[in-house]
N, C-alpha and C. Protein backbone atom coordinates (compact mmCIF):
# COMPACT_ATOMS: atom_id res chain seq x y z
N UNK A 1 -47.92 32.09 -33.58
CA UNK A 1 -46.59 32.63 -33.69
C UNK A 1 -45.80 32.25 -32.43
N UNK A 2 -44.94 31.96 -32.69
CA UNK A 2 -43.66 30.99 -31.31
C UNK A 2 -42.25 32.77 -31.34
N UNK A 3 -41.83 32.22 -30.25
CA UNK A 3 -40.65 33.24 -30.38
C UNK A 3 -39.45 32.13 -30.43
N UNK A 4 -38.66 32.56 -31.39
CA UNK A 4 -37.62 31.73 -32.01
C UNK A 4 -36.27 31.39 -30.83
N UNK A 5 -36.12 32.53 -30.75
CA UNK A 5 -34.53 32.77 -29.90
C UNK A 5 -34.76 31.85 -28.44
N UNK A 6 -35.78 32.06 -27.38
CA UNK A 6 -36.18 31.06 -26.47
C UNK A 6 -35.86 29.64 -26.96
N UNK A 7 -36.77 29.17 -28.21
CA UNK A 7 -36.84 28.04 -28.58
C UNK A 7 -35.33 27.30 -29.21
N UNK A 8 -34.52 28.30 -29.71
CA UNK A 8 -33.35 27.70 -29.71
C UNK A 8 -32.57 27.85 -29.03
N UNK A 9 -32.46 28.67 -27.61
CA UNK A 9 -31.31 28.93 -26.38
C UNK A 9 -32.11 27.38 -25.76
N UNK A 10 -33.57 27.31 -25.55
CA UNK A 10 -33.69 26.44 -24.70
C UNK A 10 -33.44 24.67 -25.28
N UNK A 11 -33.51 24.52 -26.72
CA UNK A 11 -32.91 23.15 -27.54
C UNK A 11 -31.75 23.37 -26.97
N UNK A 12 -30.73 24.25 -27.27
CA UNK A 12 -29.17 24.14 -26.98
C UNK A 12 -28.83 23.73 -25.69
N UNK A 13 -29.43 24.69 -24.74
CA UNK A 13 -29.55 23.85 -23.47
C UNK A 13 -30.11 22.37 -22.96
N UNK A 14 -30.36 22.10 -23.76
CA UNK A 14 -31.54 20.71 -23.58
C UNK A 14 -30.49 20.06 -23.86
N UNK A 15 -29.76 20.40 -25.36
CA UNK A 15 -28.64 19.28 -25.97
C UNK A 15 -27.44 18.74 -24.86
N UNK A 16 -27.09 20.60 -25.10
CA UNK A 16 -25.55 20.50 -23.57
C UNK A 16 -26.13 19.22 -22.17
N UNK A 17 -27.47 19.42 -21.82
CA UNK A 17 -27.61 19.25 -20.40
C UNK A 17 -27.00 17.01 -21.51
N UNK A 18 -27.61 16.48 -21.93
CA UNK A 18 -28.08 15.34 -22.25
C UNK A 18 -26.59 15.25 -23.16
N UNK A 19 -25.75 15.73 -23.61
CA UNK A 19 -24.42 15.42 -23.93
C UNK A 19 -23.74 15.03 -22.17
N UNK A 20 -23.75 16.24 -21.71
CA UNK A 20 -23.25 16.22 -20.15
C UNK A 20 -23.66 15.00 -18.80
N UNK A 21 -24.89 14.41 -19.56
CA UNK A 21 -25.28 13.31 -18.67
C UNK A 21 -24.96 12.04 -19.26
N UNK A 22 -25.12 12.17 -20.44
CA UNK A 22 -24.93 10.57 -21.21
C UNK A 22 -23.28 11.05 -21.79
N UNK A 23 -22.73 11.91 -21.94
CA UNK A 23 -21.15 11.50 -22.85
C UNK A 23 -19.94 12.26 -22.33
N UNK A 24 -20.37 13.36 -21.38
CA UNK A 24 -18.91 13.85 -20.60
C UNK A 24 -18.91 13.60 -20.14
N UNK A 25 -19.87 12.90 -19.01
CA UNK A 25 -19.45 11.94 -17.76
C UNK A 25 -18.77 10.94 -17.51
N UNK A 26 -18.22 10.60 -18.74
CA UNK A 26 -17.23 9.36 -19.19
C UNK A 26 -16.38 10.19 -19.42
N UNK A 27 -16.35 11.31 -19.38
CA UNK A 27 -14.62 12.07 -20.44
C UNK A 27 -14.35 12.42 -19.42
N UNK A 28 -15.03 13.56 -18.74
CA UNK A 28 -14.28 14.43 -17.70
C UNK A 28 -14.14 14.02 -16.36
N UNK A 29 -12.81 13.39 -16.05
CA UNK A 29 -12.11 13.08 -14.70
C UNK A 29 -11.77 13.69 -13.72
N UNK A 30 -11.04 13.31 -12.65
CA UNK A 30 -10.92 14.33 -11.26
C UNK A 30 -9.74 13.25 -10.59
N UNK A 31 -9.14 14.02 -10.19
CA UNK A 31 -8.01 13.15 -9.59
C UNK A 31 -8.20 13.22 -7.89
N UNK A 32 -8.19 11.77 -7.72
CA UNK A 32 -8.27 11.49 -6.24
C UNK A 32 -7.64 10.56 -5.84
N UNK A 33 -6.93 10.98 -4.66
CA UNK A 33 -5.81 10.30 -3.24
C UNK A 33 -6.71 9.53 -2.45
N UNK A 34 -5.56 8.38 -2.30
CA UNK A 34 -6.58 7.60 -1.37
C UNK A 34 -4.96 6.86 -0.60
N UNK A 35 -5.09 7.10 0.91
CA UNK A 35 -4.14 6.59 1.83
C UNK A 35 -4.36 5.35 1.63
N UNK A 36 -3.29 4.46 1.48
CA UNK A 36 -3.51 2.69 2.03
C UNK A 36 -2.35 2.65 2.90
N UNK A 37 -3.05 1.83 4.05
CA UNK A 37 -1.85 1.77 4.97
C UNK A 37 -1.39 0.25 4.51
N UNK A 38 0.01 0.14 4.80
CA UNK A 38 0.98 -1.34 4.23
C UNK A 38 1.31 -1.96 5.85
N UNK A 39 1.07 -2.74 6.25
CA UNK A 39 2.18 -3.76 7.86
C UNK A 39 3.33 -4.07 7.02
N UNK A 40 4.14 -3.58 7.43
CA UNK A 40 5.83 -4.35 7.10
C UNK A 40 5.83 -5.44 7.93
N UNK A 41 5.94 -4.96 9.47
CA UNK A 41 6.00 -5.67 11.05
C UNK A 41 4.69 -5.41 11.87
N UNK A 42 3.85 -6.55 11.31
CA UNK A 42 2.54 -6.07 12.51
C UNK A 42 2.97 -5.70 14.20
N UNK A 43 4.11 -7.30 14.39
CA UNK A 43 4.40 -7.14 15.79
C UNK A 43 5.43 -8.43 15.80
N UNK A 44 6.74 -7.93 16.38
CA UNK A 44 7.98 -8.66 16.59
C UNK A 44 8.61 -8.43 17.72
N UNK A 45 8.70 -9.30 19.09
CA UNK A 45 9.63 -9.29 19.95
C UNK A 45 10.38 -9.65 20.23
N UNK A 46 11.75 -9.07 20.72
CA UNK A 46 13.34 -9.71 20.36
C UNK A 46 13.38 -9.07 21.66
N UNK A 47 14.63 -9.79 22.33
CA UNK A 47 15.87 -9.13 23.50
C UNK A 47 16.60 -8.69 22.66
N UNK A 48 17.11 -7.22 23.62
CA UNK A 48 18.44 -6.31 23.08
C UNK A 48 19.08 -6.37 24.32
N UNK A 49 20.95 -6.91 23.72
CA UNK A 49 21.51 -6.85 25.03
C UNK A 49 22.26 -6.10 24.87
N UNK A 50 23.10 -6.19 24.24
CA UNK A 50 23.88 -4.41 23.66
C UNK A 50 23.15 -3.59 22.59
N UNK A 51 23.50 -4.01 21.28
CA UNK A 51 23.10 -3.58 20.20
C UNK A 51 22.27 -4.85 19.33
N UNK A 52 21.02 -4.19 18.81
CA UNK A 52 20.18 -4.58 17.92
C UNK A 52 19.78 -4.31 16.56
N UNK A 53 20.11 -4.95 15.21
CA UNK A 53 19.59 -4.32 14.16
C UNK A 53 18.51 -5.06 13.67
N UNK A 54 17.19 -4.31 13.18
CA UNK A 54 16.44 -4.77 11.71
C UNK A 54 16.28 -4.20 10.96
N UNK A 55 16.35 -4.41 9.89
CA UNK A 55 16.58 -3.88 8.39
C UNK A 55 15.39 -4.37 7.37
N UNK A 56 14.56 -3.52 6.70
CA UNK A 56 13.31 -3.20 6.21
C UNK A 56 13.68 -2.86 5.19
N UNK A 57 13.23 -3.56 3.67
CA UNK A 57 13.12 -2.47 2.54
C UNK A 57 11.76 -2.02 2.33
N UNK A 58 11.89 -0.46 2.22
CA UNK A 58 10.72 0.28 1.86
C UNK A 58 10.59 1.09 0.38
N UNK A 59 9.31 1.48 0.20
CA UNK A 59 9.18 2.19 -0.75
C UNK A 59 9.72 3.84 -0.62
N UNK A 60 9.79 4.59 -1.55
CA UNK A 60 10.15 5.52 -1.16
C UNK A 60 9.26 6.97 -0.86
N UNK A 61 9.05 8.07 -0.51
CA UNK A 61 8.58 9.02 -0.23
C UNK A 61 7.27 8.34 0.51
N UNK A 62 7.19 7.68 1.24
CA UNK A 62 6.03 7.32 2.28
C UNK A 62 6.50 7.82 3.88
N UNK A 63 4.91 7.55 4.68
CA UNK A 63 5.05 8.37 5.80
C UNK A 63 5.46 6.64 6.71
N UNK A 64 5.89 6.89 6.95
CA UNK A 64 6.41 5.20 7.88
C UNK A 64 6.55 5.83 9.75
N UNK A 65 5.84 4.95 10.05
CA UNK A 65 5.06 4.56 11.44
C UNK A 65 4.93 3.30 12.19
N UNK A 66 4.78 3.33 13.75
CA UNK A 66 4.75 2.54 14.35
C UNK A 66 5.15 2.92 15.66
N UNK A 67 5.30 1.99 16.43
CA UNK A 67 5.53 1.89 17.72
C UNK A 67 6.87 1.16 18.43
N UNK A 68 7.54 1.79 19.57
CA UNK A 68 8.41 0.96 19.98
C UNK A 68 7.79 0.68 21.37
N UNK A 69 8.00 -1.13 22.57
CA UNK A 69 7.92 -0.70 23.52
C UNK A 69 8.80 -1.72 24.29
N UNK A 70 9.53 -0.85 25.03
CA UNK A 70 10.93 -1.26 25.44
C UNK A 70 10.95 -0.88 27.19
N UNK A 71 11.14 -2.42 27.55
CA UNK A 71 10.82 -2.87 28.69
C UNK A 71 12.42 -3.69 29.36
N UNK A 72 12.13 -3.83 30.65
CA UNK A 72 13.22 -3.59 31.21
C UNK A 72 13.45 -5.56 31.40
N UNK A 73 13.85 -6.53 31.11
CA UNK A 73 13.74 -7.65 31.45
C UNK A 73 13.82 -8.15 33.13
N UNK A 74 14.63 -7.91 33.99
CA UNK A 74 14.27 -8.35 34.96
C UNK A 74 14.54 -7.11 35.62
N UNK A 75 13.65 -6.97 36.32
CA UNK A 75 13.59 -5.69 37.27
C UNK A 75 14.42 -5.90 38.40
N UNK A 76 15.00 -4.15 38.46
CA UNK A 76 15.66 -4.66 39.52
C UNK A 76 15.72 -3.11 40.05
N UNK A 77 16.23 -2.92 41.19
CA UNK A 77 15.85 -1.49 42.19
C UNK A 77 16.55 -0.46 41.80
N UNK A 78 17.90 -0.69 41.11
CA UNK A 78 19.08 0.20 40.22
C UNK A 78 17.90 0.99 39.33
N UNK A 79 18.37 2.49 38.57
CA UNK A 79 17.28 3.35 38.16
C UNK A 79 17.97 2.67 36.68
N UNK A 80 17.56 2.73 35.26
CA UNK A 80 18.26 2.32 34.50
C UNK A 80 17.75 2.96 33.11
N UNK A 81 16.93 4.22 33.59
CA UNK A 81 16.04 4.83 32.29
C UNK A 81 17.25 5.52 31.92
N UNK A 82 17.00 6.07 30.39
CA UNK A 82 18.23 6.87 29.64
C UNK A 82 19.02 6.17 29.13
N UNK A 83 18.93 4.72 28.89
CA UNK A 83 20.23 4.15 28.39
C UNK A 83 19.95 3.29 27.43
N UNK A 84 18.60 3.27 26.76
CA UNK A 84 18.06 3.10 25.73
C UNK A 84 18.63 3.98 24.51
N UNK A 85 18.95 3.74 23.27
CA UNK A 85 18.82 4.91 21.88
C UNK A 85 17.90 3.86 21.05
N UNK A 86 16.93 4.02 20.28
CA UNK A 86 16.47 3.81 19.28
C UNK A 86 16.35 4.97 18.47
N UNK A 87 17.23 4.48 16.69
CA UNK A 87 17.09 5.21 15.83
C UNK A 87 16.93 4.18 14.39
N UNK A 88 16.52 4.99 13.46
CA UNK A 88 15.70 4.56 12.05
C UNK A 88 17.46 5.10 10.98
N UNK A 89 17.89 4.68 10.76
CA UNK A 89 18.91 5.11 8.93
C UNK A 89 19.01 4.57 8.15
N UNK A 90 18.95 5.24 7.42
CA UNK A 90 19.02 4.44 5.41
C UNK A 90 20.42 4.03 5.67
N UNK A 91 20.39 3.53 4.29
CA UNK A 91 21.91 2.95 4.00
C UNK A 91 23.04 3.66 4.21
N UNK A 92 23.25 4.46 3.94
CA UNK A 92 24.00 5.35 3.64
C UNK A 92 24.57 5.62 5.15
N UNK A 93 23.49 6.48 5.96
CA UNK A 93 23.75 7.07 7.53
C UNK A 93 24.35 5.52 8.10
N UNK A 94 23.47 4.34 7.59
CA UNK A 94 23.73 2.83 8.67
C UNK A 94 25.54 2.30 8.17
N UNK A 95 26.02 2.42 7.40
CA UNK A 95 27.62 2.48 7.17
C UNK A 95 28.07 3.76 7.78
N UNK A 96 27.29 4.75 7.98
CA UNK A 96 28.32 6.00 8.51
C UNK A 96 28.57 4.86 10.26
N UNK A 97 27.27 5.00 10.87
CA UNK A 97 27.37 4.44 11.82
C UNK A 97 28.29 2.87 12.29
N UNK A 98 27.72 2.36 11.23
CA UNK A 98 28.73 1.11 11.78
C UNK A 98 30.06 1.40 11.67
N UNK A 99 30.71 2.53 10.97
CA UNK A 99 32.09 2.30 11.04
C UNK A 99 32.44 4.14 12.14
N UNK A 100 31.21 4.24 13.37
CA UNK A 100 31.63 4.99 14.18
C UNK A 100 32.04 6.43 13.60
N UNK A 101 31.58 6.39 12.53
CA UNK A 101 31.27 8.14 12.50
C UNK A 101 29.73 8.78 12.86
N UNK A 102 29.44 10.18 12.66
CA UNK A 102 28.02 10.57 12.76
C UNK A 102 27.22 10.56 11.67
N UNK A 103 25.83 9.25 12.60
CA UNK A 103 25.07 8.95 11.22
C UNK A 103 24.11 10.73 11.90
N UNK A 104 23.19 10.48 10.15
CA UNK A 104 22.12 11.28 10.49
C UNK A 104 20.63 10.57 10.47
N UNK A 105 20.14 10.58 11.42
CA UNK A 105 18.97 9.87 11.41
C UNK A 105 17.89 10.25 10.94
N UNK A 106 16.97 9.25 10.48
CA UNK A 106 15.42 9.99 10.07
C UNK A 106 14.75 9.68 11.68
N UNK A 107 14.96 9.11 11.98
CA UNK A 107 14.15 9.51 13.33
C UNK A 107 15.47 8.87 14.74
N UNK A 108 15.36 9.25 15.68
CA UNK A 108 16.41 9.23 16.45
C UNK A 108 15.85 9.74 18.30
N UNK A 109 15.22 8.81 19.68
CA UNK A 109 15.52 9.11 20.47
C UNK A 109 15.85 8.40 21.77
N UNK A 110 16.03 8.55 23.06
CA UNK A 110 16.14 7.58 23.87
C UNK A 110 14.95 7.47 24.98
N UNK A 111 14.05 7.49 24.56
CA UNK A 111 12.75 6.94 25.04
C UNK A 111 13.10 5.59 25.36
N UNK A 112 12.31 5.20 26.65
CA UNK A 112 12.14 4.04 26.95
C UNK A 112 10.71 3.99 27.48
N UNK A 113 9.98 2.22 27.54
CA UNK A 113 8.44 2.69 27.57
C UNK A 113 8.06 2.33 26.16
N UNK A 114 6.72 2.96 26.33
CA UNK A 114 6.21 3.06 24.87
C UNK A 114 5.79 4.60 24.23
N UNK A 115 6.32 4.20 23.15
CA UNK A 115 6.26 5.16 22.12
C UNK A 115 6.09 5.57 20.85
N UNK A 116 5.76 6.53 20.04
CA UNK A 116 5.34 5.97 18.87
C UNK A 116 6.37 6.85 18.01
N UNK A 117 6.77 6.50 16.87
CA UNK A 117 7.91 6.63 16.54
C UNK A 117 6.87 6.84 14.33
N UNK A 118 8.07 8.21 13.92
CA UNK A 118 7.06 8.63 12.45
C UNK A 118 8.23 9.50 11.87
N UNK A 119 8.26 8.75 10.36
CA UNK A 119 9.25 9.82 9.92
C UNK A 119 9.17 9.23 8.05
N UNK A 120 9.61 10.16 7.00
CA UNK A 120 9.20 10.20 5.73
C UNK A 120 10.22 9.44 5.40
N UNK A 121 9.94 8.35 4.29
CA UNK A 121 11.46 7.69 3.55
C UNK A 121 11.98 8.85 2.24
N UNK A 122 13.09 9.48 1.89
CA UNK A 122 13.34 10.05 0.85
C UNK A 122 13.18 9.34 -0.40
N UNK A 123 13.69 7.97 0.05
CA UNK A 123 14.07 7.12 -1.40
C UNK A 123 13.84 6.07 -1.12
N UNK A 124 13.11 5.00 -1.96
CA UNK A 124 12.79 3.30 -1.75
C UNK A 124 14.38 2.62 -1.72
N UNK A 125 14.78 1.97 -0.45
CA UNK A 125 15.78 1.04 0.02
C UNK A 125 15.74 0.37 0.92
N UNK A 126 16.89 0.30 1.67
CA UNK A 126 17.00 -0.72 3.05
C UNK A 126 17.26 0.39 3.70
N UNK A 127 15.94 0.21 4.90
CA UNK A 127 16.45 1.33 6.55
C UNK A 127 16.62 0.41 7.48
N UNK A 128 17.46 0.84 8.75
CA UNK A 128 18.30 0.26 9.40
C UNK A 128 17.10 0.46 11.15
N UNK A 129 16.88 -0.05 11.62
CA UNK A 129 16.01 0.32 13.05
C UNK A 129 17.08 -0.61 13.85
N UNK A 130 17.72 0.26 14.31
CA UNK A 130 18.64 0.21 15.40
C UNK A 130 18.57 -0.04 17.34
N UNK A 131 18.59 -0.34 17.75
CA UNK A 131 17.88 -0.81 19.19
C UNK A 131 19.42 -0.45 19.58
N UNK A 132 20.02 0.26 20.48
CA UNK A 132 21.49 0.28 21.30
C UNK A 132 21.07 0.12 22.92
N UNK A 133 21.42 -0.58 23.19
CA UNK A 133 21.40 -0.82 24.64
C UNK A 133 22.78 -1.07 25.34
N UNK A 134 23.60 -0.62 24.47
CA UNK A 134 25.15 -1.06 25.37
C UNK A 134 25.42 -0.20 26.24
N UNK A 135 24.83 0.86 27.17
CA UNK A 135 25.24 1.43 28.07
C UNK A 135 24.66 1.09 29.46
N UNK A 136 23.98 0.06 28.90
CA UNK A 136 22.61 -0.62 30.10
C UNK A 136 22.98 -1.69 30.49
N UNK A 137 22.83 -2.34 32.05
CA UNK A 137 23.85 -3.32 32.30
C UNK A 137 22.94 -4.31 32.34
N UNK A 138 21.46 -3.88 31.59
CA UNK A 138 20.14 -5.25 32.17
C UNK A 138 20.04 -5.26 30.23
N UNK A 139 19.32 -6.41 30.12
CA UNK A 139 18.92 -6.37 28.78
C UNK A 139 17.10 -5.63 28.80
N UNK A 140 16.77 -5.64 27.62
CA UNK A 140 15.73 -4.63 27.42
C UNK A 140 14.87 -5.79 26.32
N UNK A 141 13.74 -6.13 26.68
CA UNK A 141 12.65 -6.75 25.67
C UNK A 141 11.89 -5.91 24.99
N UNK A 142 11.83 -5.89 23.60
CA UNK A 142 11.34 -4.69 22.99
C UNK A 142 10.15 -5.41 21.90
N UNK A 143 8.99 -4.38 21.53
CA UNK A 143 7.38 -5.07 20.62
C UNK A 143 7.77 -4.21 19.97
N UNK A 144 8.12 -4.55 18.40
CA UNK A 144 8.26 -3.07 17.12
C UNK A 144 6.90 -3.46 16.56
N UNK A 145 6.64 -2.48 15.98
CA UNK A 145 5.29 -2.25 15.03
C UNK A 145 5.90 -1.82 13.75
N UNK A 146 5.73 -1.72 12.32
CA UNK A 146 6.56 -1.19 11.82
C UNK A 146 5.52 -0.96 10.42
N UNK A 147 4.85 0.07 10.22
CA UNK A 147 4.16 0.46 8.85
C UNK A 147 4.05 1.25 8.38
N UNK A 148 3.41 1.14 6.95
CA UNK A 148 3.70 2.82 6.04
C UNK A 148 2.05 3.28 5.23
N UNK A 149 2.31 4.53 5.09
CA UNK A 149 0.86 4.95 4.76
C UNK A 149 1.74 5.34 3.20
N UNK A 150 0.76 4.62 2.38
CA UNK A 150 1.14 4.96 1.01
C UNK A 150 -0.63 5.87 0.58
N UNK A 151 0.00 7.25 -0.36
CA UNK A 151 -0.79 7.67 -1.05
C UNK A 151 -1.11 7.58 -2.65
N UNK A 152 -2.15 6.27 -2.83
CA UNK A 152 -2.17 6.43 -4.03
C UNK A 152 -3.24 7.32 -5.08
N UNK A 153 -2.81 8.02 -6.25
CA UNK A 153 -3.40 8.74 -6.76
C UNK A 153 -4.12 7.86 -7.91
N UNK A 154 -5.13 8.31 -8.47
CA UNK A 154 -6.11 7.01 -9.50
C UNK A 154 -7.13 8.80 -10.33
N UNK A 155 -7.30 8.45 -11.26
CA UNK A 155 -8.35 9.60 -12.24
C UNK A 155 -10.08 8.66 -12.07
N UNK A 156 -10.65 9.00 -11.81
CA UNK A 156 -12.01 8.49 -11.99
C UNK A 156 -12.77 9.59 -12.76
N UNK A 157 -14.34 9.39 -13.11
CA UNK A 157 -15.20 9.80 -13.64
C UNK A 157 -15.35 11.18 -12.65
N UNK A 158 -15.74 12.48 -13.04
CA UNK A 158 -16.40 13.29 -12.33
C UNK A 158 -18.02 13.21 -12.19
N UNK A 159 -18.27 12.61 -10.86
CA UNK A 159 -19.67 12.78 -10.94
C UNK A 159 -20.23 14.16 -10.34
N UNK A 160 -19.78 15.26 -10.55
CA UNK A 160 -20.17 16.66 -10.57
C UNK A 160 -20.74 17.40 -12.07
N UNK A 161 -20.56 16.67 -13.04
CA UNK A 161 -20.59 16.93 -14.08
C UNK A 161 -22.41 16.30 -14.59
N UNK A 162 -22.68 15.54 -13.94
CA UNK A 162 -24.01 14.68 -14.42
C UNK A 162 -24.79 15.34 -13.98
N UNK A 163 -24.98 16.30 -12.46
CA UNK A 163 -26.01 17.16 -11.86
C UNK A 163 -26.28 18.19 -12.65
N UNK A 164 -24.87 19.03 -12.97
CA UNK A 164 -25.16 20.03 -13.77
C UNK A 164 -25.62 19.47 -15.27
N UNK A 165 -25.54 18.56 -15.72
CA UNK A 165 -26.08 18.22 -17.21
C UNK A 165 -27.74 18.06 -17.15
N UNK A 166 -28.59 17.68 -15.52
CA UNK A 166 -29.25 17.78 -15.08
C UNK A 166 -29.94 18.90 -15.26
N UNK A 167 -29.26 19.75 -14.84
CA UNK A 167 -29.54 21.37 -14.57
C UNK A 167 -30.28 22.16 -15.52
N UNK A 168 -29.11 21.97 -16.57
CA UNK A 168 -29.16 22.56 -18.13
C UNK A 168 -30.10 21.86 -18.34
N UNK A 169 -30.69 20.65 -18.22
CA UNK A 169 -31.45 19.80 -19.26
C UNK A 169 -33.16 20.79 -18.50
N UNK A 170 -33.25 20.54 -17.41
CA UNK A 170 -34.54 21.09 -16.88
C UNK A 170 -34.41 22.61 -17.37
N UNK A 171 -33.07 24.00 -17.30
CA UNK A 171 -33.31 24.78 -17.62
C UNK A 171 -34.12 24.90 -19.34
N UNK A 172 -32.94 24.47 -20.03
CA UNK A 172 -33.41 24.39 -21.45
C UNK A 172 -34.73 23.75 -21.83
N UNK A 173 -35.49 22.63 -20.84
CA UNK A 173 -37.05 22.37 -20.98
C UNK A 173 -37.98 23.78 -20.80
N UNK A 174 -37.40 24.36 -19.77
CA UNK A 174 -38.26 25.34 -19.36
C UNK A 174 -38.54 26.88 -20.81
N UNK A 175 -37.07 26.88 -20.51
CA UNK A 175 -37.37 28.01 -21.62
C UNK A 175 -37.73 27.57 -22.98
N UNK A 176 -37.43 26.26 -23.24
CA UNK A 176 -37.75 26.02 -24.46
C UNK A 176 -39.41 25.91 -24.79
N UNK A 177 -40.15 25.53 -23.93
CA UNK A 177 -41.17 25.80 -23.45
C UNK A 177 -42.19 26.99 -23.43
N UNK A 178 -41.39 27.92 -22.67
CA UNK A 178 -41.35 29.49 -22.77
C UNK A 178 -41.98 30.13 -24.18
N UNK A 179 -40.53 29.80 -24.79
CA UNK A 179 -40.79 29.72 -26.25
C UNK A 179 -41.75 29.46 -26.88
N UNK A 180 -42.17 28.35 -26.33
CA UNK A 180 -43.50 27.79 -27.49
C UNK A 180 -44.60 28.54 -27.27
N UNK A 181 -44.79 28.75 -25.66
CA UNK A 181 -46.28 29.08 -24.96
C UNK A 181 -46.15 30.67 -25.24
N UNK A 182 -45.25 31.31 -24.96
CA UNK A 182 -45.52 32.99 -24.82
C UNK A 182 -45.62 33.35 -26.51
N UNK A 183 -46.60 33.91 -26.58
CA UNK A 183 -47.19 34.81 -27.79
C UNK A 183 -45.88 36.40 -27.90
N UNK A 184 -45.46 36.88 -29.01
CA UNK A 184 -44.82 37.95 -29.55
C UNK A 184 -46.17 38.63 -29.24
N UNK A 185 -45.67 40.06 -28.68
CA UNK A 185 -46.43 41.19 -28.89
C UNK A 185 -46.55 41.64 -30.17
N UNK A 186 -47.51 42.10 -30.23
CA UNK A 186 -48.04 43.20 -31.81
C UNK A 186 -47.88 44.38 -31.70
N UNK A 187 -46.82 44.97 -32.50
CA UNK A 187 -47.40 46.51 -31.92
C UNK A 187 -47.82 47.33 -33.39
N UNK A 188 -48.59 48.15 -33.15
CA UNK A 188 -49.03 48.73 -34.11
C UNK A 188 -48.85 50.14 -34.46
């Protein structure tokens, strides 16, 4: 005499575990981010003698990064820090500016030296990286770096799903097992 109920909780389990290893592991997905960083400008050096523009089209909602380093061309004993501006504007702020109203910048300071420079695009266009040196009576040699960390999202397989089909499959051996070997009491 077998006890029934063991023997079919532990088949059902046996089935689930061996559906879950051989056929949901193909169904059930998981969504995962993965940063790729992009070089726009690995590395570009230009003289700025007044004013400097480069203009980048980017993608939009990325984290955009890099470095400025802005050096003094011929040295000389006059103090001449502070008269650097480097700033980053979309289209929009880079016409406010050229026609001398107030742009608003995504990133904006007067660092001179090196520095590292980080700020989000709202929208894929043309941004404006601005170099102003017209208050400086020396010119300024400057190294831009210029890149973006894109996050892309992709669905793959869940492989969390195959252990536990694992699981079930050894539980449901066991009890099914159970089942076969343990004898029903008699009572009389």
């Amino acid at each position: 005499m077998v006890l029934l109920k063991p023997i079919l909780l532990g088949a059902l389990l046996l089935c689930v575990g061996v559906l879950c290893v051989t056929v949901l592991g193909q169904y059930v997905t998981a969504e995962v981010q993965e940063v790729q960083r992009h070089d726009v400008e690995p590395h570009v050096e230009f003289m700025v003698g007044d004013v400097k523009e480069k203009e980048y089209t980017l993608p939009g909602s990325v984290s955009v990064l890099g470095t400025v380093d802005v050096t003094q061309e011929i040295p000389s004993n006059e103090s001449d820090s502070g008269n650097f501006h480097f700033m980053v504007l979309d289209n929009a702020n880079y016409q406010k500016w050229s026609s001398s109203s107030q742009p608003d910048p995504l990133f904006s300071t007067d660092n001179e030296g090196r520095f590292n420079y980080t700020f989000t695009t709202p929208a894929a266009g043309v941004y404006h990286f601005v170099f102003d040196n017209s208050n400086s009576p020396s010119k300024k040699s400057v190294v831009l770096t210029v890149e973006y960390d894109e996050v892309l999202t992709s669905r793959v397989p869940d492989t969390r799903i195959i252990p536990v089909g694992y699981v079930l499959m050894v539980l449901g051996a066991l009890v099914f097992v159970y089942g076969l070997v343990k004898k029903p009491q008699v009572h009389w």
